[in-house]
C-alpha atoms as a PDB file:
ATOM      1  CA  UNK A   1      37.722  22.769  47.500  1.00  0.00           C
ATOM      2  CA  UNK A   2      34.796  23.221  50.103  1.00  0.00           C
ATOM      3  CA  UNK A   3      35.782  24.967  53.344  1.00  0.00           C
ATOM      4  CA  UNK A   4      35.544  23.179  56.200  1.00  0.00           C
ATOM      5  CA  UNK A   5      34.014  25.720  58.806  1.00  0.00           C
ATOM      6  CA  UNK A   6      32.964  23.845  62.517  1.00  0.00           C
ATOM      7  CA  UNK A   7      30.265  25.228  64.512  1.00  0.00           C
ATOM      8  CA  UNK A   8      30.644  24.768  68.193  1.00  0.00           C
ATOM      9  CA  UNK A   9      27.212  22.809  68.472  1.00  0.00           C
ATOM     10  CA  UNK A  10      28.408  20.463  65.968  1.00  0.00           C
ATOM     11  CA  UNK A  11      27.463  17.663  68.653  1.00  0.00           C
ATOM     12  CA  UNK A  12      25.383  17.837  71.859  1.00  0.00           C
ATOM     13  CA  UNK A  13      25.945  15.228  74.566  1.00  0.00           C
ATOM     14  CA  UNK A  14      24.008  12.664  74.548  1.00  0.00           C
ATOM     15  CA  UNK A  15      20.577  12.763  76.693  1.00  0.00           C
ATOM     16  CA  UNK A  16      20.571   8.718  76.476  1.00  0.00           C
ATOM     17  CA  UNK A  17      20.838   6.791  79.419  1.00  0.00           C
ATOM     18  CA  UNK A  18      20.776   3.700  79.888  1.00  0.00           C
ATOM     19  CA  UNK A  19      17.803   4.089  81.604  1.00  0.00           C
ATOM     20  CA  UNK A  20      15.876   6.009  78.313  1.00  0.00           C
ATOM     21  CA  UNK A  21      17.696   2.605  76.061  1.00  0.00           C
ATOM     22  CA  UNK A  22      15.939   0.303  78.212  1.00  0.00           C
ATOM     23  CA  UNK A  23      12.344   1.774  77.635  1.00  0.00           C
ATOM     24  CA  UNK A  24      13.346   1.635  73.505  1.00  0.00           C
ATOM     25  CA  UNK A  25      13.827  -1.879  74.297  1.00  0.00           C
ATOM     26  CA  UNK A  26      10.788  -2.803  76.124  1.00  0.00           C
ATOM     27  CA  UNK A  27       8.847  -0.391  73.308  1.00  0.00           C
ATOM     28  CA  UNK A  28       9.662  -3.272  70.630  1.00  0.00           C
ATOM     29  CA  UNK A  29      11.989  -0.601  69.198  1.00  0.00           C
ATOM     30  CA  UNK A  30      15.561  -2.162  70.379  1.00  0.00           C
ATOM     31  CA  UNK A  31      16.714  -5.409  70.434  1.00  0.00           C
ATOM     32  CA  UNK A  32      17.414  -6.995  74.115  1.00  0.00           C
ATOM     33  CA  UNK A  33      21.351  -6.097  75.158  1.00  0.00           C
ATOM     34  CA  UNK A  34      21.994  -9.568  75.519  1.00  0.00           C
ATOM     35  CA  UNK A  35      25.729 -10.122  76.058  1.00  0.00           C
ATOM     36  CA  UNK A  36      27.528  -8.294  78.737  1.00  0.00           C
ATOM     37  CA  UNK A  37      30.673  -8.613  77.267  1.00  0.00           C
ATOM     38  CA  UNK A  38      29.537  -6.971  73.441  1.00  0.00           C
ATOM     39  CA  UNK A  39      25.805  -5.326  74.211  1.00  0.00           C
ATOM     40  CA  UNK A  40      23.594  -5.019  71.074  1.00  0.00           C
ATOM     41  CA  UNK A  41      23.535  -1.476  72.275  1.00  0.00           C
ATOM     42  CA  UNK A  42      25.486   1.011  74.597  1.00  0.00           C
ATOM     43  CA  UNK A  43      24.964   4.075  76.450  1.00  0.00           C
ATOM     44  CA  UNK A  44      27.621   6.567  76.024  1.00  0.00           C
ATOM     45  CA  UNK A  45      29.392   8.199  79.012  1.00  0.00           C
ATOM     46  CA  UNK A  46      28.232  11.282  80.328  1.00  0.00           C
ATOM     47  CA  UNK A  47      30.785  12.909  80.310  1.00  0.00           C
ATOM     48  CA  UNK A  48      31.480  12.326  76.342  1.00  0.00           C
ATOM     49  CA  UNK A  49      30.508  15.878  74.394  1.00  0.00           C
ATOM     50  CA  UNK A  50      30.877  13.636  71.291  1.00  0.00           C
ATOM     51  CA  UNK A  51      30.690  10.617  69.726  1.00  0.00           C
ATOM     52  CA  UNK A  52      33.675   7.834  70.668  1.00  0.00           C
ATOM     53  CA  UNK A  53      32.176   4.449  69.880  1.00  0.00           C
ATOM     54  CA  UNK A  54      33.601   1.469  70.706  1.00  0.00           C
ATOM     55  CA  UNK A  55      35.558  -0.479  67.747  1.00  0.00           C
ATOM     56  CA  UNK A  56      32.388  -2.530  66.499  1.00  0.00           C
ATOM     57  CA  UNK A  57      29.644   0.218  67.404  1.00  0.00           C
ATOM     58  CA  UNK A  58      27.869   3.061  65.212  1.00  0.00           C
ATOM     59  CA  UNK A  59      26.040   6.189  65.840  1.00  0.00           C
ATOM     60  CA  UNK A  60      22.503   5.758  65.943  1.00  0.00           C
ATOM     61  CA  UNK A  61      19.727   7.679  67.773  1.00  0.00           C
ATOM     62  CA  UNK A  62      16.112   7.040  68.976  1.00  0.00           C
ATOM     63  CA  UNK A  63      14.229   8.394  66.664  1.00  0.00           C
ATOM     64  CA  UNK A  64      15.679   6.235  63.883  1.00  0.00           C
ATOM     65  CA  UNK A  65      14.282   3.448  65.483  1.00  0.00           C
ATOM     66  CA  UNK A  66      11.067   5.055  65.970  1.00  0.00           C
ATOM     67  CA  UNK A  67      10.810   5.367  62.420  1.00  0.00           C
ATOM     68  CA  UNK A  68      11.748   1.917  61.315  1.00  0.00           C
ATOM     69  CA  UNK A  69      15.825   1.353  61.961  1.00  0.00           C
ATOM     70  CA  UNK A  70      16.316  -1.953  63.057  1.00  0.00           C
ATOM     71  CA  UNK A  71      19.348  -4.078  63.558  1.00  0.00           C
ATOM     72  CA  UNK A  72      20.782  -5.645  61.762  1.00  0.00           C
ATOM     73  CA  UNK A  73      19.876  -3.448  58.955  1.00  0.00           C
ATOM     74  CA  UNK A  74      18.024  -4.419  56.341  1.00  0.00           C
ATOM     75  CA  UNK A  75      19.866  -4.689  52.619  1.00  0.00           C
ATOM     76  CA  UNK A  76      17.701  -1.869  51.378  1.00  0.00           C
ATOM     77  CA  UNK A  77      18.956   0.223  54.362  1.00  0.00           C
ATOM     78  CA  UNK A  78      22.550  -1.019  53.402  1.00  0.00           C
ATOM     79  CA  UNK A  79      22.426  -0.087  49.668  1.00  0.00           C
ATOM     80  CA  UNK A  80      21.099   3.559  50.824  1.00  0.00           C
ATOM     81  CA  UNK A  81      24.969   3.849  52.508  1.00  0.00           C
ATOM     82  CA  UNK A  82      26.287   2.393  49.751  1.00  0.00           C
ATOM     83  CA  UNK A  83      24.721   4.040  47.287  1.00  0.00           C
ATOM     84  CA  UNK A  84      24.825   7.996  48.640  1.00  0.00           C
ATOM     85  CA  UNK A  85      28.157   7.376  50.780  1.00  0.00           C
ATOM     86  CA  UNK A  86      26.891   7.831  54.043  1.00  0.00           C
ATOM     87  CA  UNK A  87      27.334   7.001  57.725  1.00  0.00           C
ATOM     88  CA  UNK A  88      24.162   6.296  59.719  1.00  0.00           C
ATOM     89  CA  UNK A  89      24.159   9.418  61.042  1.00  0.00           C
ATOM     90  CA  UNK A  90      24.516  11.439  58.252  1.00  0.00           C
ATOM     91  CA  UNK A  91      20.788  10.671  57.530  1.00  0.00           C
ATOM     92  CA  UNK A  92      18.070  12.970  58.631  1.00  0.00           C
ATOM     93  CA  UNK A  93      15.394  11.554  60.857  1.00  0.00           C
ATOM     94  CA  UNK A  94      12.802  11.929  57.509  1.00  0.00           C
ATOM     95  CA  UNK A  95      14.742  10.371  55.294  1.00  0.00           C
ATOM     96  CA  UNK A  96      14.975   7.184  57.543  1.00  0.00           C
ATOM     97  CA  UNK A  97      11.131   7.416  57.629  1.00  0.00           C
ATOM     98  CA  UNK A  98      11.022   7.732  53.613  1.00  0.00           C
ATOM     99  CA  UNK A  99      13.273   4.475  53.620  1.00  0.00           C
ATOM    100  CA  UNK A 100      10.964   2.576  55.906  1.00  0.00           C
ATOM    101  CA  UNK A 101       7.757   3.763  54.575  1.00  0.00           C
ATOM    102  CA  UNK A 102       9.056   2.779  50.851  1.00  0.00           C
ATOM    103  CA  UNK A 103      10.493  -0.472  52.153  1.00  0.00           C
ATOM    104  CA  UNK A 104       6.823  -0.973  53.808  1.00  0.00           C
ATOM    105  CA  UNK A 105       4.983  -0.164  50.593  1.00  0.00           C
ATOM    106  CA  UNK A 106       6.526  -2.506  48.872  1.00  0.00           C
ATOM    107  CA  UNK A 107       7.008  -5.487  50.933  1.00  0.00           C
ATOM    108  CA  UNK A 108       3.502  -5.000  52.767  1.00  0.00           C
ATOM    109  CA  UNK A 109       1.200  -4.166  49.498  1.00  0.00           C
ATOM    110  CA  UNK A 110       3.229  -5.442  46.493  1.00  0.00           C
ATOM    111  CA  UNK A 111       4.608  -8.551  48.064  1.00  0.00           C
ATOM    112  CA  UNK A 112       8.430  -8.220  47.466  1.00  0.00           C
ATOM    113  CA  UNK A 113      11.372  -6.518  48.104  1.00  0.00           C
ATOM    114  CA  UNK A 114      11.845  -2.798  47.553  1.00  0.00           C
ATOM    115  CA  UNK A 115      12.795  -2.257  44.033  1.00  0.00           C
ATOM    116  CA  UNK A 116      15.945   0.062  43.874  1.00  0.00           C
ATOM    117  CA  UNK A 117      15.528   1.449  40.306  1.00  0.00           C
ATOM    118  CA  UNK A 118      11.701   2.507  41.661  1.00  0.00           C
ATOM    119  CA  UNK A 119      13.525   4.053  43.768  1.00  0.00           C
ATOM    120  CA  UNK A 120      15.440   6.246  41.962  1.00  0.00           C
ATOM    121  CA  UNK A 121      12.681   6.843  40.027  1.00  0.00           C
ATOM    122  CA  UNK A 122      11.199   8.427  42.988  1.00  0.00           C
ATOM    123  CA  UNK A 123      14.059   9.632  45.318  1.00  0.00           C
ATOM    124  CA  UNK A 124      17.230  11.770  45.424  1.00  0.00           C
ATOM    125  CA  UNK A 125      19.215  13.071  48.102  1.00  0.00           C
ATOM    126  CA  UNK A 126      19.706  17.085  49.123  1.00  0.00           C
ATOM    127  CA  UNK A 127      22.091  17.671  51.409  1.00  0.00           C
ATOM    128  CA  UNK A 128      20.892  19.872  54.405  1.00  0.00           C
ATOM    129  CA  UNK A 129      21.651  23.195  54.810  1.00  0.00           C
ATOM    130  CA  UNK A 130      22.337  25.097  58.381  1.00  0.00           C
ATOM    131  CA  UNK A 131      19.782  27.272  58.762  1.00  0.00           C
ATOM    132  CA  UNK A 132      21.151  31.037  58.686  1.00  0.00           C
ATOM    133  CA  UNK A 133      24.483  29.680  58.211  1.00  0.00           C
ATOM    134  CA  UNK A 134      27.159  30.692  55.782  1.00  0.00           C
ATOM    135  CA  UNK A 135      27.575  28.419  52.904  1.00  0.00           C
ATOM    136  CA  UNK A 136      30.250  25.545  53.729  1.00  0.00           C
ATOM    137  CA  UNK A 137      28.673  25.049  56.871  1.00  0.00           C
ATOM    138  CA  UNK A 138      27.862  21.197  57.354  1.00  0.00           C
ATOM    139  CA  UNK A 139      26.644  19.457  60.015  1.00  0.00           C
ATOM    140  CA  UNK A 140      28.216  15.708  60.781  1.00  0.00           C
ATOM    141  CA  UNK A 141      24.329  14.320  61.195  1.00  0.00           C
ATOM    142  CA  UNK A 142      21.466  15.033  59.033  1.00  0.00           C
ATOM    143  CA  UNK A 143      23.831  15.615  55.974  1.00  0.00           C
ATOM    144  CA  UNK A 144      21.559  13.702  54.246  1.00  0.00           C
ATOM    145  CA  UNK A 145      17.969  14.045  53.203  1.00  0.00           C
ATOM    146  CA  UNK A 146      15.821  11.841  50.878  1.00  0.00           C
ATOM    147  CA  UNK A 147      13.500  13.813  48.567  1.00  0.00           C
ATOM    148  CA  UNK A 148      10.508  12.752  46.619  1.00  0.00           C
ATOM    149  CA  UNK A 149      10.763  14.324  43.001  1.00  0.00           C
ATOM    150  CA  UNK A 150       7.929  16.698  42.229  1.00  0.00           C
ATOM    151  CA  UNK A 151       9.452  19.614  41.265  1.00  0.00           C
ATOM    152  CA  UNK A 152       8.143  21.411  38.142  1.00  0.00           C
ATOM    153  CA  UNK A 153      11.096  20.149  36.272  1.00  0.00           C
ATOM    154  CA  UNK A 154      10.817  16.504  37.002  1.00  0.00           C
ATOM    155  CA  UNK A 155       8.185  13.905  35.797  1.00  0.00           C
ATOM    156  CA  UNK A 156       5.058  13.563  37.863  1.00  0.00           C
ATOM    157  CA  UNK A 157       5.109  10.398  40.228  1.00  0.00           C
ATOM    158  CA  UNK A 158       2.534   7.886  40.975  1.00  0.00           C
ATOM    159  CA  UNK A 159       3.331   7.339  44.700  1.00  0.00           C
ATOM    160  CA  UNK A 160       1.291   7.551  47.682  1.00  0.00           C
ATOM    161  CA  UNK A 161       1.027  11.266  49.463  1.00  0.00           C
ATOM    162  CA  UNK A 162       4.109  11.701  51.899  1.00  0.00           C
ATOM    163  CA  UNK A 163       3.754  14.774  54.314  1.00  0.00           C
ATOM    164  CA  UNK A 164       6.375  14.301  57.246  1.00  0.00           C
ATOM    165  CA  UNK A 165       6.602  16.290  60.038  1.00  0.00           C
ATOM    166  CA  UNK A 166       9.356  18.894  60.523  1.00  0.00           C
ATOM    167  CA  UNK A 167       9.250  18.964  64.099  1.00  0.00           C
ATOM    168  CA  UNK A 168      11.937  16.695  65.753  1.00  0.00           C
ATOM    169  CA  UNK A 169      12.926  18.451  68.986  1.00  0.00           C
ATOM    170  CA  UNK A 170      16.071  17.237  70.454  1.00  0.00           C
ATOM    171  CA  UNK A 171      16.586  14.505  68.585  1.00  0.00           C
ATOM    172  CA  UNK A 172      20.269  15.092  67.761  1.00  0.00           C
ATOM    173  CA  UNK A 173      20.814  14.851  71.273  1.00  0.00           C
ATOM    174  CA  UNK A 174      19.622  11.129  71.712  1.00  0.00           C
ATOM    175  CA  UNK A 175      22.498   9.543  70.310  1.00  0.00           C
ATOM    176  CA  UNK A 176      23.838   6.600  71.336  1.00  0.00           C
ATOM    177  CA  UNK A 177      26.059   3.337  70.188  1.00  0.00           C
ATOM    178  CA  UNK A 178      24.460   0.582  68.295  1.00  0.00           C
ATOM    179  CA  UNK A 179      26.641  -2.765  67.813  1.00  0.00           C
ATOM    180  CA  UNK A 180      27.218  -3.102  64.305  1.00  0.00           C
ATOM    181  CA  UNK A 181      26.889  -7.110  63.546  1.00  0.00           C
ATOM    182  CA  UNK A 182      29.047  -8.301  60.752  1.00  0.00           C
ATOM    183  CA  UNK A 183      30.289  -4.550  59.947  1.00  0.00           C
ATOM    184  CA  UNK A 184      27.030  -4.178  57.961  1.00  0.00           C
ATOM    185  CA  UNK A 185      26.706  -0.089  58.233  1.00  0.00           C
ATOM    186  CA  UNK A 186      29.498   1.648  57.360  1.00  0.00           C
ATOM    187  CA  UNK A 187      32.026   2.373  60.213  1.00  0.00           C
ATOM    188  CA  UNK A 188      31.498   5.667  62.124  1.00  0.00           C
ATOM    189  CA  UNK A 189      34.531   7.828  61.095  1.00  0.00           C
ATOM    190  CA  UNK A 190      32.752  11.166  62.153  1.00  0.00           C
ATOM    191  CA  UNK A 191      33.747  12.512  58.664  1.00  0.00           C
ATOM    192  CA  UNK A 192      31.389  15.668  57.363  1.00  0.00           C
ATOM    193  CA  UNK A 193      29.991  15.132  53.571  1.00  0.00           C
ATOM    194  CA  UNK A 194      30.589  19.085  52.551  1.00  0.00           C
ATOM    195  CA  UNK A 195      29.205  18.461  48.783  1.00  0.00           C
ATOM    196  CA  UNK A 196      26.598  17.139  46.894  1.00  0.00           C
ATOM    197  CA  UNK A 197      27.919  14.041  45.134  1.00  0.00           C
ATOM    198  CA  UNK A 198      26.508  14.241  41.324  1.00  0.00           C
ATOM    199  CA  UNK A 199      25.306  10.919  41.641  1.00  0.00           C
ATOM    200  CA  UNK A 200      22.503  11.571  45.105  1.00  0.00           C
ATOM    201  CA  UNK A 201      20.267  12.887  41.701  1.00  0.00           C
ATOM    202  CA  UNK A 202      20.334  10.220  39.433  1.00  0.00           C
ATOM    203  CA  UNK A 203      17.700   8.663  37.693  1.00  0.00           C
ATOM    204  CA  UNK A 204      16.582   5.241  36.728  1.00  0.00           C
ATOM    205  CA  UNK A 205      19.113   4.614  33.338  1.00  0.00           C
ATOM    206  CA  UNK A 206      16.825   4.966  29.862  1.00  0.00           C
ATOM    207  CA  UNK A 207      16.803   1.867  29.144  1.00  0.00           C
ATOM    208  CA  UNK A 208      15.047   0.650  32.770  1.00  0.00           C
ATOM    209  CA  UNK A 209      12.221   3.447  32.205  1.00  0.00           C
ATOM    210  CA  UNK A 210       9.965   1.000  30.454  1.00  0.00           C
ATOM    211  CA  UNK A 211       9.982  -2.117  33.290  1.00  0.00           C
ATOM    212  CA  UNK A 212       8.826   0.136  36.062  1.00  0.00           C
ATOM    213  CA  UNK A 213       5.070   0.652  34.458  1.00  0.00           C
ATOM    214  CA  UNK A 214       3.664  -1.820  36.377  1.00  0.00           C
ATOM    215  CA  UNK A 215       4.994  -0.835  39.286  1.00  0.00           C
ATOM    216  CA  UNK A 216       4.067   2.587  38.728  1.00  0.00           C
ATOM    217  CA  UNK A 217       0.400   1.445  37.615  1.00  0.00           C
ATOM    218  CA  UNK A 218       0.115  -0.894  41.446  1.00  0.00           C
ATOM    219  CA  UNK A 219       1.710   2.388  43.372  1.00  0.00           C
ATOM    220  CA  UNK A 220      -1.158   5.104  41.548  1.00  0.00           C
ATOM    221  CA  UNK A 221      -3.051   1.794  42.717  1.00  0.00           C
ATOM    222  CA  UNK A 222      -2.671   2.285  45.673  1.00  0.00           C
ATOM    223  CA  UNK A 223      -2.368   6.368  46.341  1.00  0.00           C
ATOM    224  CA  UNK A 224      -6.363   5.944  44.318  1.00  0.00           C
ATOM    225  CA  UNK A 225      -7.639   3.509  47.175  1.00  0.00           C
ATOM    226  CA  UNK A 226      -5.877   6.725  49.862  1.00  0.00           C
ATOM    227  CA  UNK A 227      -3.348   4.862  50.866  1.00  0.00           C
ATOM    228  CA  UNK A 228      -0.903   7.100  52.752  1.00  0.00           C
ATOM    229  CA  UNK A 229       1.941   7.377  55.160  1.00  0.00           C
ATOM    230  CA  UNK A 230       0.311   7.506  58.286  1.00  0.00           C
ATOM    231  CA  UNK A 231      -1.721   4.425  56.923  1.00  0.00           C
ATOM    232  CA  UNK A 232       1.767   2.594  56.340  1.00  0.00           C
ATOM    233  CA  UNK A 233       3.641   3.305  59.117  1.00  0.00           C
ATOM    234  CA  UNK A 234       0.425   2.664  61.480  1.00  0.00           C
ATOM    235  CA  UNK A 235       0.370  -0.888  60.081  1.00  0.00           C
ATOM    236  CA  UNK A 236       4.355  -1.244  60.161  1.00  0.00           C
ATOM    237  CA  UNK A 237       4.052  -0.715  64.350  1.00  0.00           C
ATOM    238  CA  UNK A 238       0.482  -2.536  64.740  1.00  0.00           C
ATOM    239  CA  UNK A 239       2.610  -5.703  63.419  1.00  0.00           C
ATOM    240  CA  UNK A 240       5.262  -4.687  65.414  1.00  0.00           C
ATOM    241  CA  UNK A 241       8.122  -4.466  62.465  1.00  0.00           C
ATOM    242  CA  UNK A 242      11.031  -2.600  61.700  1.00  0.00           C
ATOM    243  CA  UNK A 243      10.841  -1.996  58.090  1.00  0.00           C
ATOM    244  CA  UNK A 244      14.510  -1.085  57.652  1.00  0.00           C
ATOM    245  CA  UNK A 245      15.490  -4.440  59.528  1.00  0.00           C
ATOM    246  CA  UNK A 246      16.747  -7.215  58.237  1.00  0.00           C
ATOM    247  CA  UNK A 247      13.883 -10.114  58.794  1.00  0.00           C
ATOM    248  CA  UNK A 248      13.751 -14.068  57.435  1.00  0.00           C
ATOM    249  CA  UNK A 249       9.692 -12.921  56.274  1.00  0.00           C
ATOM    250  CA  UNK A 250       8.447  -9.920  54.400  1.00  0.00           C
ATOM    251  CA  UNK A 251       5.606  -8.431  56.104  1.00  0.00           C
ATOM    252  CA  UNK A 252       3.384 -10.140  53.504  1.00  0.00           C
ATOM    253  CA  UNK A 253       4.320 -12.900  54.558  1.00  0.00           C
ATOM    254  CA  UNK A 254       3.360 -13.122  58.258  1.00  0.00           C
ATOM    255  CA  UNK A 255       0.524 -14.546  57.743  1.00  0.00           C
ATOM    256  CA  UNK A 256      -1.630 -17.786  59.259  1.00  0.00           C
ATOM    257  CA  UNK A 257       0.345 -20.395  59.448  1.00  0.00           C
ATOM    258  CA  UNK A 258       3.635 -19.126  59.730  1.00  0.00           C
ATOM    259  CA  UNK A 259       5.985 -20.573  62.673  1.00  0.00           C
ATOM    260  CA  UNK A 260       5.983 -18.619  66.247  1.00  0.00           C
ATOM    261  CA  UNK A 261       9.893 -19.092  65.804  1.00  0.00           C
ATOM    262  CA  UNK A 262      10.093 -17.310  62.263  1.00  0.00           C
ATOM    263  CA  UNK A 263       7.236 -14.513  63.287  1.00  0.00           C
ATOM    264  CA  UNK A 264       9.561 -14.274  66.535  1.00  0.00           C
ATOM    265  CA  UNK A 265      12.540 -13.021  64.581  1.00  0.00           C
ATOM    266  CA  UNK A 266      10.358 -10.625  62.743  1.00  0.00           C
ATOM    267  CA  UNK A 267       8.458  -8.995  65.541  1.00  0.00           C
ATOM    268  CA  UNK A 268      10.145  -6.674  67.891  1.00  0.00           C
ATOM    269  CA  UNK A 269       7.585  -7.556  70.867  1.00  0.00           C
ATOM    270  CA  UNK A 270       5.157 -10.016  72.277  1.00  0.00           C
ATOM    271  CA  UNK A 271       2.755  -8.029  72.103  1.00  0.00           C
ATOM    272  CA  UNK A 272       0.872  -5.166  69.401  1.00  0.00           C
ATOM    273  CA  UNK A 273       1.251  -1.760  71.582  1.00  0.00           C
ATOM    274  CA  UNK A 274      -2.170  -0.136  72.269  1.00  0.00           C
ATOM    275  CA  UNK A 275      -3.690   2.173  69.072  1.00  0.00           C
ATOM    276  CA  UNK A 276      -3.263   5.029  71.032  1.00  0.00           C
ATOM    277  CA  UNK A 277       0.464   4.862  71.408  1.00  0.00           C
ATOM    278  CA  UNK A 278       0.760   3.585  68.238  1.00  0.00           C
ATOM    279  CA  UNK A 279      -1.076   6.899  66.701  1.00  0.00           C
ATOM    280  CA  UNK A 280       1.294   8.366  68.988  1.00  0.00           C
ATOM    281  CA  UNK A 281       4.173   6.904  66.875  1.00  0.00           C
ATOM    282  CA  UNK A 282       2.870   8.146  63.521  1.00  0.00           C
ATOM    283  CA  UNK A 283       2.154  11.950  64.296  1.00  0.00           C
ATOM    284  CA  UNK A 284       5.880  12.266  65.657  1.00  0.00           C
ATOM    285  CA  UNK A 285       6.818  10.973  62.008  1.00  0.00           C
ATOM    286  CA  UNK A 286       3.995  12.294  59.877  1.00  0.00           C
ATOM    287  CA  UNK A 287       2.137  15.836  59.432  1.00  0.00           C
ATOM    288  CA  UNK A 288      -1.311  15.880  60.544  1.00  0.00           C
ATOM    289  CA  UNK A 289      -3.661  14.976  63.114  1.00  0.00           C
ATOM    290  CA  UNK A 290      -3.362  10.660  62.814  1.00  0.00           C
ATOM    291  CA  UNK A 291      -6.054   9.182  65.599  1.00  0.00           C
ATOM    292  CA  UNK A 292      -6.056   6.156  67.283  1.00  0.00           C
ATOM    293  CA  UNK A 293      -9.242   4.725  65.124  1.00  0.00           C
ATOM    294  CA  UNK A 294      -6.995   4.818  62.121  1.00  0.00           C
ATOM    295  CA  UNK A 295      -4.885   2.417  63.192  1.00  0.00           C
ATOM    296  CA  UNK A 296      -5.005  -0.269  60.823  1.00  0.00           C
ATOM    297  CA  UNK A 297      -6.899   0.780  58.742  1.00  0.00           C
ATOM    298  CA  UNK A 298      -5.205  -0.318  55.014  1.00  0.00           C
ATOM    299  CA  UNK A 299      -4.645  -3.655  55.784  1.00  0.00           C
ATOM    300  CA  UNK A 300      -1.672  -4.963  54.217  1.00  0.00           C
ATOM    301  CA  UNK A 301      -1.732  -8.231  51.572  1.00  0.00           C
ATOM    302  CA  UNK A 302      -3.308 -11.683  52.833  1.00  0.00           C
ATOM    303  CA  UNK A 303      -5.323  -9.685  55.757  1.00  0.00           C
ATOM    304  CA  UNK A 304      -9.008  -9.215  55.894  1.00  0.00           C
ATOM    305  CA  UNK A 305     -10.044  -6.838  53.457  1.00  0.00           C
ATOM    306  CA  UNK A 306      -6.546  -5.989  51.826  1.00  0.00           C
ATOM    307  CA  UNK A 307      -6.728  -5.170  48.276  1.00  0.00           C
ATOM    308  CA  UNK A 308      -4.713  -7.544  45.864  1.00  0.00           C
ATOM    309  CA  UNK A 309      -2.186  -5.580  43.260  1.00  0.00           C
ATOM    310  CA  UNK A 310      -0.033  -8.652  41.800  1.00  0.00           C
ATOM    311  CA  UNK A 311      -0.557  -9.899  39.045  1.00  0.00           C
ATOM    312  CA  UNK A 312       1.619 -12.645  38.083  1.00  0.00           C
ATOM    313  CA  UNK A 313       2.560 -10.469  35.445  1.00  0.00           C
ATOM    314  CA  UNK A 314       3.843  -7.833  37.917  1.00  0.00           C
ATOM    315  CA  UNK A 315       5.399 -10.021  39.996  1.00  0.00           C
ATOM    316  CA  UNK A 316       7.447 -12.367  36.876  1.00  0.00           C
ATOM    317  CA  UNK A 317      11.101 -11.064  36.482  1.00  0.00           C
ATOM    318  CA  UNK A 318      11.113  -8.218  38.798  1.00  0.00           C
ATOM    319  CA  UNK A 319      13.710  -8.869  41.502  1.00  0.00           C
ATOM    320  CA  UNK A 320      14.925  -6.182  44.371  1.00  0.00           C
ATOM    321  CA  UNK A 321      17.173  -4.553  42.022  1.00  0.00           C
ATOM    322  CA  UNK A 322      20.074  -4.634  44.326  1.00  0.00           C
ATOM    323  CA  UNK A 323      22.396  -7.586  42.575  1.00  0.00           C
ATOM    324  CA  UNK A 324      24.626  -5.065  40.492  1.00  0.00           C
ATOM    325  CA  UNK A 325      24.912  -2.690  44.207  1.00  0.00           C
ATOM    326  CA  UNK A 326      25.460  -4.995  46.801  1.00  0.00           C
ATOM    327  CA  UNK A 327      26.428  -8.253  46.728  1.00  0.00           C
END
């Protein structure tokens, strides 16, 4: 059995006011509070050293939804609990930008919904070590990280390049309670994942290998045009989207002539934010130097100058791979 050693800054109060929640909001990064009586979101008390949600509430924190949480969650964002047995905030702030970035790629550039033996194919989870710490020693939040496989041993991947930043300053610190609608997230227990689970490394079965070459073929696609992260996630905030939110349009499909209502409940604001703030946005998720006349500039399917992958030979019989997951 794993011993279960606590460090005393297992959890540091929470820097989010109300005040901080509000800007998120009017940043197109939070939905509006809305009811009084159950809030979409909540500040906690200040004097609360840890997490105590309210019966209906999970732990989320800002920079989550600066990389692409929204709320309700997206299924693809649901199956990722499912599948590695996590709370929301046993994710690391990368691997929620991994999840939105893949979700982009595929909904923005291939047209449909992520794929979940692609990724598999691509991903597995680590769980994160305390630095200098003795072994045993695990955090409740950022358990979790999602890795790309390209290590020596593994197979080499046709996906776009993925550098992201290491530098998150005080982010554990801007937690805060999100209303979980319909008990889609798992509830918060506060429970520590101590192991591995075998199954975080798994691999597309055998048998599956074969289906993903076209998907493989639009992705190295894509990474040969220089498609990369910055590129995506630039595009995710100029359309002002949530990739990991659950949305009646992909972002392919906010196109001309779509209703105001629809676009409405796919948008987070009225309004793009300004290319400089929204370079601003992709440097605190992405390594390197992203500038403001980048912004936009891989434009996604059915825009001006966006490159066209699918085939309807790609597209026939591939469906989000979720059915056998989550139903």
């Amino acid at each position: 059995m794993p011993v279960r050693l606590i460090a005393a800054d297992d959890w540091r109060p929470s820097s989010m006011t109300e005040r901080r929640l509000l800007e998120l909001e009017r940043e197109g990064l939070l939905r509006p509070r809305s009811s009084p009586s159950r809030p979409k979101w909540i500040a906690s008390a200040a004097d609360h050293r840890e997490p105590t949600p309210p019966r209906g509430y999970v732990v989320s924190f800002a920079i989550f939804h600066h990389h692409g949480l929204g709320s309700p969650p997206s299924r693809f964002m649901r199956v990722l609990c499912h599948h590695y047995g996590a709370e929301l905030q046993h994710f690391s702030p990368n691997a929620i930008t991994a999840a939105a970035v893949f979700a982009a790629v595929y909904e923005g550039y291939l047209g449909m919904m992520p794929h979940w033996d692609l990724w598999l194919h691509l991903y597995r989870g680590e769980l994160f070590n305390v630095p200098g710490g003795s072994a045993g020693v695990r955090k409740p939040v950022r358990c979790l990280n999602l890795v790309l496989k390209t290590g020596k041993s593994e197979r080499p991947r046709e996906y776009i390049p993925v550098g992201l930043t290491s530098n998150h300053a005080e982010w554990d610190s801007q937690w805060f309670y999100l209303r979980n609608d319909d008990d889609l997230l798992p509830a918060y227990t506060g429970r520590r994942i101590l192991e591995r689970p075998e199954h975080w490394k798994y691999d597309v079965v055998q048998a599956h290998q074969s289906r993903l070459d076209p998907l493989l073929g639009a992705l190295n696609k894509l990474r040969e045009e220089c498609l990369t992260t910055a590129l995506v996630l630039s595009a995710v905030h100029h359309r002002r989207v949530l990739p990991l939110m659950s949305r009646p349009l992909r972002m392919d499909e906010m196109g001309p002539g779509v209703s105001s209502r629809d676009l409405k409940a796919c948008q987070m604001s009225n309004e793009a934010p300004a290319d400089d703030e929204v370079a601003a946005r992709v440097r605190a998720a992405v390594a390197g130097d992203f500038q403001p006349e980048h912004v936009d500039g891989f434009p996604m399917r059915h825009d001006k100058g966006s490159i066209d992958l699918v085939s309807s030979f790609l597209a026939y019989g591939f469906d989000s791979g979720f059915s056998s997951i989550l139903l």
